[in-house]
PDB file of N, CA and C in Angstrom:
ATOM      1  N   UNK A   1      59.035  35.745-181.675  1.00  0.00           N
ATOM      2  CA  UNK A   1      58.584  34.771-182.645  1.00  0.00           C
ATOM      3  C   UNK A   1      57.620  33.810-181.945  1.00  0.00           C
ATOM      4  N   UNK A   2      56.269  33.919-182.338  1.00  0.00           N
ATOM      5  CA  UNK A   2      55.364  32.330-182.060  1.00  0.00           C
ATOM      6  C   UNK A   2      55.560  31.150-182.265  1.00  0.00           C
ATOM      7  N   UNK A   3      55.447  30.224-181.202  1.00  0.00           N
ATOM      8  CA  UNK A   3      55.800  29.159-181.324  1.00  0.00           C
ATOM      9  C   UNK A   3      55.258  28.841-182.694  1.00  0.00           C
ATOM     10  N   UNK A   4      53.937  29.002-183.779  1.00  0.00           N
ATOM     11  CA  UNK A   4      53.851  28.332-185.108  1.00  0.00           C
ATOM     12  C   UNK A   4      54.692  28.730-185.712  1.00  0.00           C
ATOM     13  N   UNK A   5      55.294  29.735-185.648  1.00  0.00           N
ATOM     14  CA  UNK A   5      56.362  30.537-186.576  1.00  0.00           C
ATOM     15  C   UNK A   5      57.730  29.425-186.898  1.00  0.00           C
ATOM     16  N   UNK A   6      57.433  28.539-185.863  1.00  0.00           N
ATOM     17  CA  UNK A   6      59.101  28.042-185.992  1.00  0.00           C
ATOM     18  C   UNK A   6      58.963  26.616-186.785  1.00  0.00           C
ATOM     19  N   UNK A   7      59.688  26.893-187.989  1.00  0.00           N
ATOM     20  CA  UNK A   7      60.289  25.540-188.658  1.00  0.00           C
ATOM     21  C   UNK A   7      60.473  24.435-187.721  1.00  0.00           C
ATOM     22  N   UNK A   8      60.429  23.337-188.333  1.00  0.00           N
ATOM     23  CA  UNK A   8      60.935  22.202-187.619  1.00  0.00           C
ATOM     24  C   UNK A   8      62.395  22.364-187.549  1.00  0.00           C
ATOM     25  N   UNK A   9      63.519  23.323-188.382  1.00  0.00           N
ATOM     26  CA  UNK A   9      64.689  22.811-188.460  1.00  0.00           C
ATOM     27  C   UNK A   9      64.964  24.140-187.529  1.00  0.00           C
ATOM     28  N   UNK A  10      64.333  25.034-187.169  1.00  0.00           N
ATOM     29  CA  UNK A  10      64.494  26.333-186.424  1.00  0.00           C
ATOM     30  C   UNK A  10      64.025  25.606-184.922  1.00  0.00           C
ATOM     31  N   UNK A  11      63.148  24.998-184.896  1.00  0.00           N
ATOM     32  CA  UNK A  11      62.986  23.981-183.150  1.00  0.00           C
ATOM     33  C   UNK A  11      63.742  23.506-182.925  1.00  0.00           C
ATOM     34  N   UNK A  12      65.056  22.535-183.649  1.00  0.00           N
ATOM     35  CA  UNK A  12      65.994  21.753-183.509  1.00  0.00           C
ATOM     36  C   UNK A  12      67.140  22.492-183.142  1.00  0.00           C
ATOM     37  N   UNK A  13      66.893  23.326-183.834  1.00  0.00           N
ATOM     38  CA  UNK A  13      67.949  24.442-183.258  1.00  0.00           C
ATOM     39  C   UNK A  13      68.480  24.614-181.984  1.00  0.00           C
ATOM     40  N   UNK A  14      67.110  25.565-182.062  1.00  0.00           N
ATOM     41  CA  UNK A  14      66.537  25.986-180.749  1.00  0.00           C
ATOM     42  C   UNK A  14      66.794  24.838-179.746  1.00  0.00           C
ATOM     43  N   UNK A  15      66.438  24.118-179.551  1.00  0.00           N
ATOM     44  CA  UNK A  15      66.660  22.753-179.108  1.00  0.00           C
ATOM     45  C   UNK A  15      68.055  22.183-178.509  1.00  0.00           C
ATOM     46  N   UNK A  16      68.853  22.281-179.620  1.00  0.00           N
ATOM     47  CA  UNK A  16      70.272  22.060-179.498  1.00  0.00           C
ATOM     48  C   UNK A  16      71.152  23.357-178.730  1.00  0.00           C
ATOM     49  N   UNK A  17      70.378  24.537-179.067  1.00  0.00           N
ATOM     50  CA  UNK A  17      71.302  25.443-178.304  1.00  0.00           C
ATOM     51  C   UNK A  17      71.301  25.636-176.414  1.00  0.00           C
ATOM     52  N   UNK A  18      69.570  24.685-176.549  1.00  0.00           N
ATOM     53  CA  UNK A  18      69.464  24.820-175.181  1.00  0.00           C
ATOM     54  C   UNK A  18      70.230  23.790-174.272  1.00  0.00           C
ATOM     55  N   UNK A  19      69.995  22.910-175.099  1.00  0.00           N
ATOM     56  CA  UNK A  19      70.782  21.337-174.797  1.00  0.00           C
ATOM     57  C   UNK A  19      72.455  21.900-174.127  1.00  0.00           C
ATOM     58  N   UNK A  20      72.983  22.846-175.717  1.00  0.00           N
ATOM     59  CA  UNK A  20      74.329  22.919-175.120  1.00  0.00           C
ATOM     60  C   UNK A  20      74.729  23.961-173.925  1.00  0.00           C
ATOM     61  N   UNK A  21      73.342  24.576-173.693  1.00  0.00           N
ATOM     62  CA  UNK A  21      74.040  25.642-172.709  1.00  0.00           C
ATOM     63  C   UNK A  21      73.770  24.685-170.774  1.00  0.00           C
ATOM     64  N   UNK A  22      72.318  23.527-171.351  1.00  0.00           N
ATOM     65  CA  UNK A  22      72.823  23.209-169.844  1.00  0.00           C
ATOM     66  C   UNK A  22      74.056  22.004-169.936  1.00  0.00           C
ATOM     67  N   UNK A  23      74.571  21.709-170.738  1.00  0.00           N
ATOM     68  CA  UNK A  23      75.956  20.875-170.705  1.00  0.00           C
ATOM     69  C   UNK A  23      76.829  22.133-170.120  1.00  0.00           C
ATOM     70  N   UNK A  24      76.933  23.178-170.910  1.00  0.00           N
ATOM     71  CA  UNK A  24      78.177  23.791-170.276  1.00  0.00           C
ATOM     72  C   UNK A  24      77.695  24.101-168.475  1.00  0.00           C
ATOM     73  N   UNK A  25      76.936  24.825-168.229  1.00  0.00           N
ATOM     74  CA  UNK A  25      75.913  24.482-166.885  1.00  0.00           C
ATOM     75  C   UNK A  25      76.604  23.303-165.976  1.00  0.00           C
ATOM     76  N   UNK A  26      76.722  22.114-166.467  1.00  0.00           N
ATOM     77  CA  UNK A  26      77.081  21.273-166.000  1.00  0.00           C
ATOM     78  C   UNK A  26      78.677  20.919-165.674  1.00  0.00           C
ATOM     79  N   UNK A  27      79.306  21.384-166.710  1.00  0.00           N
ATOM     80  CA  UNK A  27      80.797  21.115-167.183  1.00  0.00           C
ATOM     81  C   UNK A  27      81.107  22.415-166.020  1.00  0.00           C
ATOM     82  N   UNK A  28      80.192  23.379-166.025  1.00  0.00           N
ATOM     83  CA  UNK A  28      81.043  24.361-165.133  1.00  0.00           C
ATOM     84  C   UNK A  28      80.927  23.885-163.175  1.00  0.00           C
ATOM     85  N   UNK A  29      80.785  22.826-163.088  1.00  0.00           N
ATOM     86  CA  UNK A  29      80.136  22.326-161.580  1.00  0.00           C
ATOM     87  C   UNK A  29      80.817  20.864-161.967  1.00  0.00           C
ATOM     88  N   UNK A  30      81.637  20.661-162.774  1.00  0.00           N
ATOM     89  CA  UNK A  30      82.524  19.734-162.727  1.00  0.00           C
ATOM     90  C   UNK A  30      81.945  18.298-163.633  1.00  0.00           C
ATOM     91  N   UNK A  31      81.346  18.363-164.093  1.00  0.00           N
ATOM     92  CA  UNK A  31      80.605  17.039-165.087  1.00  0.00           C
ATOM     93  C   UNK A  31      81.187  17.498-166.348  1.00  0.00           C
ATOM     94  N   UNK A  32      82.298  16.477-166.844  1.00  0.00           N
ATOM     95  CA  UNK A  32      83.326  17.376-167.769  1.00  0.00           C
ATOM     96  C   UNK A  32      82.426  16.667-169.082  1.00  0.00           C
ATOM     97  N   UNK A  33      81.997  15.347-168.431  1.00  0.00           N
ATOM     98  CA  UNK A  33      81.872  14.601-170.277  1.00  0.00           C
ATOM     99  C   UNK A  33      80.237  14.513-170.448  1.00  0.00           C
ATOM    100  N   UNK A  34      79.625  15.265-170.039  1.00  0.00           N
ATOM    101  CA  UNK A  34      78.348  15.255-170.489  1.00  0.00           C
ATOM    102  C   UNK A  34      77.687  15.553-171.535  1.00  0.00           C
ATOM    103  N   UNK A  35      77.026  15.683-172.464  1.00  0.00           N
ATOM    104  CA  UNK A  35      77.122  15.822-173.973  1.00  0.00           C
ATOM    105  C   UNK A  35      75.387  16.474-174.387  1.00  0.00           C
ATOM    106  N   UNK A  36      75.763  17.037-175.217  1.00  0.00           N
ATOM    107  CA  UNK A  36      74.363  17.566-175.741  1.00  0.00           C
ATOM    108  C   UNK A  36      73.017  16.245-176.055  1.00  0.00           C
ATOM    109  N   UNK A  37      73.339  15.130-176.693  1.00  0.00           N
ATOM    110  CA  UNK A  37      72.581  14.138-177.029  1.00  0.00           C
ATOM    111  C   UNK A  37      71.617  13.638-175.567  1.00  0.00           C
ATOM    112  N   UNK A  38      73.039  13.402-174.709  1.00  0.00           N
ATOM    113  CA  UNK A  38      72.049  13.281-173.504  1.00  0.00           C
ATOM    114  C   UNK A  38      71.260  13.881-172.613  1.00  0.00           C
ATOM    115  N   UNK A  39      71.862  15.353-172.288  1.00  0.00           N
ATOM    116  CA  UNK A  39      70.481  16.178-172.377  1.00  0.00           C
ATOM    117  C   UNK A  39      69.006  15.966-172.911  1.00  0.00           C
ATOM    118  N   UNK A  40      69.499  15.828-174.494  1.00  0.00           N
ATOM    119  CA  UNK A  40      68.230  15.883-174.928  1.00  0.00           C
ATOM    120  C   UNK A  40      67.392  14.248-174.973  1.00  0.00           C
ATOM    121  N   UNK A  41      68.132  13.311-174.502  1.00  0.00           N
ATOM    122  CA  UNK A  41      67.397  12.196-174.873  1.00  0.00           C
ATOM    123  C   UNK A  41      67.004  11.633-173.239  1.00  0.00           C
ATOM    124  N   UNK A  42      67.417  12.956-171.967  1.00  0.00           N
ATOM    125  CA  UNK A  42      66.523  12.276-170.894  1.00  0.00           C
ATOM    126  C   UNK A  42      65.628  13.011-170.796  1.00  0.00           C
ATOM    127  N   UNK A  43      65.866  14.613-171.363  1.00  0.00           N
ATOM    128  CA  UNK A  43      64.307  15.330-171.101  1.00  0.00           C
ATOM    129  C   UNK A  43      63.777  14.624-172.009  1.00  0.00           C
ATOM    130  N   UNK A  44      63.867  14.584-173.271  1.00  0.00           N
ATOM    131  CA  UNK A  44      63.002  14.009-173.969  1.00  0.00           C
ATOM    132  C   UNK A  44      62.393  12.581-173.786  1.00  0.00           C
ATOM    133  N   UNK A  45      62.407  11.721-173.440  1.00  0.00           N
ATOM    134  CA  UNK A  45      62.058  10.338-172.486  1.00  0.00           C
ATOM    135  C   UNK A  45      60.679  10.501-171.889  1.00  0.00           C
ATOM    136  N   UNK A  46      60.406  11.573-171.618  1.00  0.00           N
ATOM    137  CA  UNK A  46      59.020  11.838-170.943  1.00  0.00           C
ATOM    138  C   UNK A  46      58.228  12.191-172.216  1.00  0.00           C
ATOM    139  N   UNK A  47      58.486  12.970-173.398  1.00  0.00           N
ATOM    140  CA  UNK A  47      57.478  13.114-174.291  1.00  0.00           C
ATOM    141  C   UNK A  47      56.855  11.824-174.942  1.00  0.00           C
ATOM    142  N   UNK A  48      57.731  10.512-175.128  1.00  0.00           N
ATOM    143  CA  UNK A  48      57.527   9.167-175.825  1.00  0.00           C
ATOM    144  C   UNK A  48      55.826   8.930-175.336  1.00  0.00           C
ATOM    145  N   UNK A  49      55.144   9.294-174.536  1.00  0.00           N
ATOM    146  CA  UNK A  49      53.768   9.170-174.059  1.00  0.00           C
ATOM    147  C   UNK A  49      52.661   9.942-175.239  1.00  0.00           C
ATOM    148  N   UNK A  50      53.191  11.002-174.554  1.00  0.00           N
ATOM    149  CA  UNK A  50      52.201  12.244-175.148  1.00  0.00           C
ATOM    150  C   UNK A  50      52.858  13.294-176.431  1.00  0.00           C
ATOM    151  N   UNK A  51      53.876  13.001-176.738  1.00  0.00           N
ATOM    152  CA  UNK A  51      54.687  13.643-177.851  1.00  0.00           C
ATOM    153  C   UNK A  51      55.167  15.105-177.590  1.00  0.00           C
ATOM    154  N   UNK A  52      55.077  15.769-178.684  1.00  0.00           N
ATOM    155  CA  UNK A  52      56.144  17.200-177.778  1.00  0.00           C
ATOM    156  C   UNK A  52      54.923  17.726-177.248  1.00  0.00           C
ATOM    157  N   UNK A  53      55.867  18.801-176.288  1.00  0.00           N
ATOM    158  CA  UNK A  53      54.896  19.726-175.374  1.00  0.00           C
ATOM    159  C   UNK A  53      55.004  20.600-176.090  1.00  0.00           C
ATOM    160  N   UNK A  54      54.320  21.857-175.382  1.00  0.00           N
ATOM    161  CA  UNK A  54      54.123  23.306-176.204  1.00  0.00           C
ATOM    162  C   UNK A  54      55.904  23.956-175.723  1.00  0.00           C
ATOM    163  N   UNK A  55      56.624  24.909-176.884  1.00  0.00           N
ATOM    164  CA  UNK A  55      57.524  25.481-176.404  1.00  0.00           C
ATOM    165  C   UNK A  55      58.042  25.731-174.953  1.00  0.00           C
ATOM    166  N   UNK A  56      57.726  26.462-174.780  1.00  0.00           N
ATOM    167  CA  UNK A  56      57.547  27.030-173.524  1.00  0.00           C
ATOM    168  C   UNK A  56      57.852  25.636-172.187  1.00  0.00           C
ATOM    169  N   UNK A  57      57.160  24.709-172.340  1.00  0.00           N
ATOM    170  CA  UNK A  57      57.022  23.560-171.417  1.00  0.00           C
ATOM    171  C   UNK A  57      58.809  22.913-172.003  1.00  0.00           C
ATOM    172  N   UNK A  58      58.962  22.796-173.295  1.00  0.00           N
ATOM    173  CA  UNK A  58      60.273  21.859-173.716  1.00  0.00           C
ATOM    174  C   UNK A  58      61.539  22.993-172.816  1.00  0.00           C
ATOM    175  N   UNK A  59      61.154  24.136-173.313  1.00  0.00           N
ATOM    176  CA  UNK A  59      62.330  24.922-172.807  1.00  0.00           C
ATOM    177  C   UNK A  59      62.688  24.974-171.262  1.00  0.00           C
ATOM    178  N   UNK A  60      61.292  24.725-170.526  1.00  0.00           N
ATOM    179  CA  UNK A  60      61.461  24.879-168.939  1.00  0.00           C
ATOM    180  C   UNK A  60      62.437  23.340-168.892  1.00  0.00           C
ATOM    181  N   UNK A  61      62.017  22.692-169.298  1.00  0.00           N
ATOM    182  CA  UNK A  61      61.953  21.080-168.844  1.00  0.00           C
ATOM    183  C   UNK A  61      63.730  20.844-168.959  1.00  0.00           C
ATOM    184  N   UNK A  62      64.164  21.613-170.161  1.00  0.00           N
ATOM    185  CA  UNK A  62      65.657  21.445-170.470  1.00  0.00           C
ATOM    186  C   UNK A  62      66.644  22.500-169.624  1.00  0.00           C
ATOM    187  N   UNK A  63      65.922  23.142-169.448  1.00  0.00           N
ATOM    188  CA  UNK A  63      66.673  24.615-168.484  1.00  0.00           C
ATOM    189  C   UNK A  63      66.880  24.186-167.344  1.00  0.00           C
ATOM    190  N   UNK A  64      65.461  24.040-166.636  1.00  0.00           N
ATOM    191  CA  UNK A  64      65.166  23.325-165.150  1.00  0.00           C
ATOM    192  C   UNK A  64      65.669  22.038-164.931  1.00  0.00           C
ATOM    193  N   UNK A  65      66.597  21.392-165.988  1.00  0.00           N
ATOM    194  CA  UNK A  65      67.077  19.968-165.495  1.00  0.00           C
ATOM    195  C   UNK A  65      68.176  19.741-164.296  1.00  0.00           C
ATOM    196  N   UNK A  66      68.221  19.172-163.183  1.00  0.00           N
ATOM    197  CA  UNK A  66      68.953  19.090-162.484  1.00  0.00           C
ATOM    198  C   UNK A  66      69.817  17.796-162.106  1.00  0.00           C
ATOM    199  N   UNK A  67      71.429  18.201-161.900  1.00  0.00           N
ATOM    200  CA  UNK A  67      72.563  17.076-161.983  1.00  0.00           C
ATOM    201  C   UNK A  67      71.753  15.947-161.562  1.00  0.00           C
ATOM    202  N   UNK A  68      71.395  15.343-160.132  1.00  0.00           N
ATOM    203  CA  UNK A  68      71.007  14.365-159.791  1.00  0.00           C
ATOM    204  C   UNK A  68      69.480  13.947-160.955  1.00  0.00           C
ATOM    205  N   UNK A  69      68.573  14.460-161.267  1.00  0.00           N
ATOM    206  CA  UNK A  69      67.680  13.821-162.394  1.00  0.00           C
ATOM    207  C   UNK A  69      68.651  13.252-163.258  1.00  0.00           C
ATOM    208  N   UNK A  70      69.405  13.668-164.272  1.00  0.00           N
ATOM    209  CA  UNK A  70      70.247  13.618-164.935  1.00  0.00           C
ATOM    210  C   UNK A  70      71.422  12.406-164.664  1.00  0.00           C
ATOM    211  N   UNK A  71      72.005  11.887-164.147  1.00  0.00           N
ATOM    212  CA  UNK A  71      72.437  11.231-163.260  1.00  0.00           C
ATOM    213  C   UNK A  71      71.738  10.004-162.763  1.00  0.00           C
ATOM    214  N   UNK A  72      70.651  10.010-162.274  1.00  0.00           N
ATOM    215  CA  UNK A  72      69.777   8.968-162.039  1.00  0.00           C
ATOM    216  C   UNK A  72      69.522   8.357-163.650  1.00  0.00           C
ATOM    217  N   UNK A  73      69.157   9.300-164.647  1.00  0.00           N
ATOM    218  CA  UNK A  73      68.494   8.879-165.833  1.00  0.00           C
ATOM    219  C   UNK A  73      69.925   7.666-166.399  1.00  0.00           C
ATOM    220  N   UNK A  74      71.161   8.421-166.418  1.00  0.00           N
ATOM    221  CA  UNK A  74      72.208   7.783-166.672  1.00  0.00           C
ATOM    222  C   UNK A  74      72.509   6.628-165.758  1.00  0.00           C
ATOM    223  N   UNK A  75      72.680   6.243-164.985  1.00  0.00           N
ATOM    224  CA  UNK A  75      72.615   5.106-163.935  1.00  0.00           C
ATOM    225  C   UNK A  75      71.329   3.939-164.304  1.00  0.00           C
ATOM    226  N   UNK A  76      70.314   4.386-164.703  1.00  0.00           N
ATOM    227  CA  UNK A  76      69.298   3.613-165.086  1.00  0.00           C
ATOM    228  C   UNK A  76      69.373   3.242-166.461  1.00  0.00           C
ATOM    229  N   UNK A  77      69.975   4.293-167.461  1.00  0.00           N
ATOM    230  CA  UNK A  77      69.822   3.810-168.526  1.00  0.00           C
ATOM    231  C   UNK A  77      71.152   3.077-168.998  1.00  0.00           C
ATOM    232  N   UNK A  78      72.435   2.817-168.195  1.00  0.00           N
ATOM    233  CA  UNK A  78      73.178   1.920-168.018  1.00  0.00           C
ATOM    234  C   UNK A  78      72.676   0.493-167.254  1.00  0.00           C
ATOM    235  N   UNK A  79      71.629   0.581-166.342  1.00  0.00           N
ATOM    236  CA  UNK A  79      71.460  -0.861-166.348  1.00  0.00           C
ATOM    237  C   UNK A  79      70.735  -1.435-166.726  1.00  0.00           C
ATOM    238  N   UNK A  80      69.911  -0.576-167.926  1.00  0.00           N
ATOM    239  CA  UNK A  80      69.173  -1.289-168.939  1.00  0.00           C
ATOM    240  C   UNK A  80      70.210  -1.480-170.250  1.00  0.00           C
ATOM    241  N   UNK A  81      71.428  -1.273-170.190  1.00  0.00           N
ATOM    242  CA  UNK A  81      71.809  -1.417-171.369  1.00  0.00           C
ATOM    243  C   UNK A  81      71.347  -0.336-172.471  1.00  0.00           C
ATOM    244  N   UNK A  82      70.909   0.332-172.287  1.00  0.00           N
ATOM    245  CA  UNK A  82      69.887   1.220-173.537  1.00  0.00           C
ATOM    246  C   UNK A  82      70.387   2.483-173.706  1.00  0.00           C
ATOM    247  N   UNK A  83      71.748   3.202-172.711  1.00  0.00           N
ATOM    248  CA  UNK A  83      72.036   4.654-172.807  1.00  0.00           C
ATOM    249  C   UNK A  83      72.311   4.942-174.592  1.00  0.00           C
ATOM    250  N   UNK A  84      71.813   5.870-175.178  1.00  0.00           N
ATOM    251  CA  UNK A  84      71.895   6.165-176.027  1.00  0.00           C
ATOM    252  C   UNK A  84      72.233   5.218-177.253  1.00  0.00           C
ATOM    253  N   UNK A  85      71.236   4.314-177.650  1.00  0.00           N
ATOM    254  CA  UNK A  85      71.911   2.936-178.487  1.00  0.00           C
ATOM    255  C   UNK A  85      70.977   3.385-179.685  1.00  0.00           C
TER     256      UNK A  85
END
């Protein structure tokens, strides 16, 4: 399927399924309470500039996320007060 091919509610999807597979990713290396939302709201943090990327770029960006990025994002966005509000 081409990336035009996909609905907005078929991206979200898509989106969410990727979200939940690097939570489990995570949960299996011992990060029990990590959650799909936050996945998606530290990769996503970088689009607020330039808006979405092309497929391909969202999917690397959520796949390729690693504990410590992830982790840092959470540590920072606790001392702004701002984690997921």
């Amino acid at each position: 399927m081409a990336e035009e091919d996909y609905t907005r509610k078929e991206l979200f999807e898509t989106i969410e399924n990727l979200c939940r597979s690097k939570v489990e990713e995570f949960r299996m290396i011992g990060y029990e309470h990590v959650t799909e939302e936050e996945i998606w709201s530290c990769v996503s943090q970088k689009y607020e500039k330039n808006g979405f990327p092309p497929l391909h770029q969202l999917v690397n960006d959520i796949l390729s996320l690693k504990i410590t990025h992830f982790m840092n994002y959470l540590t920072i966005s606790a001392f702004r007060g701002s984690h997921l509000d």
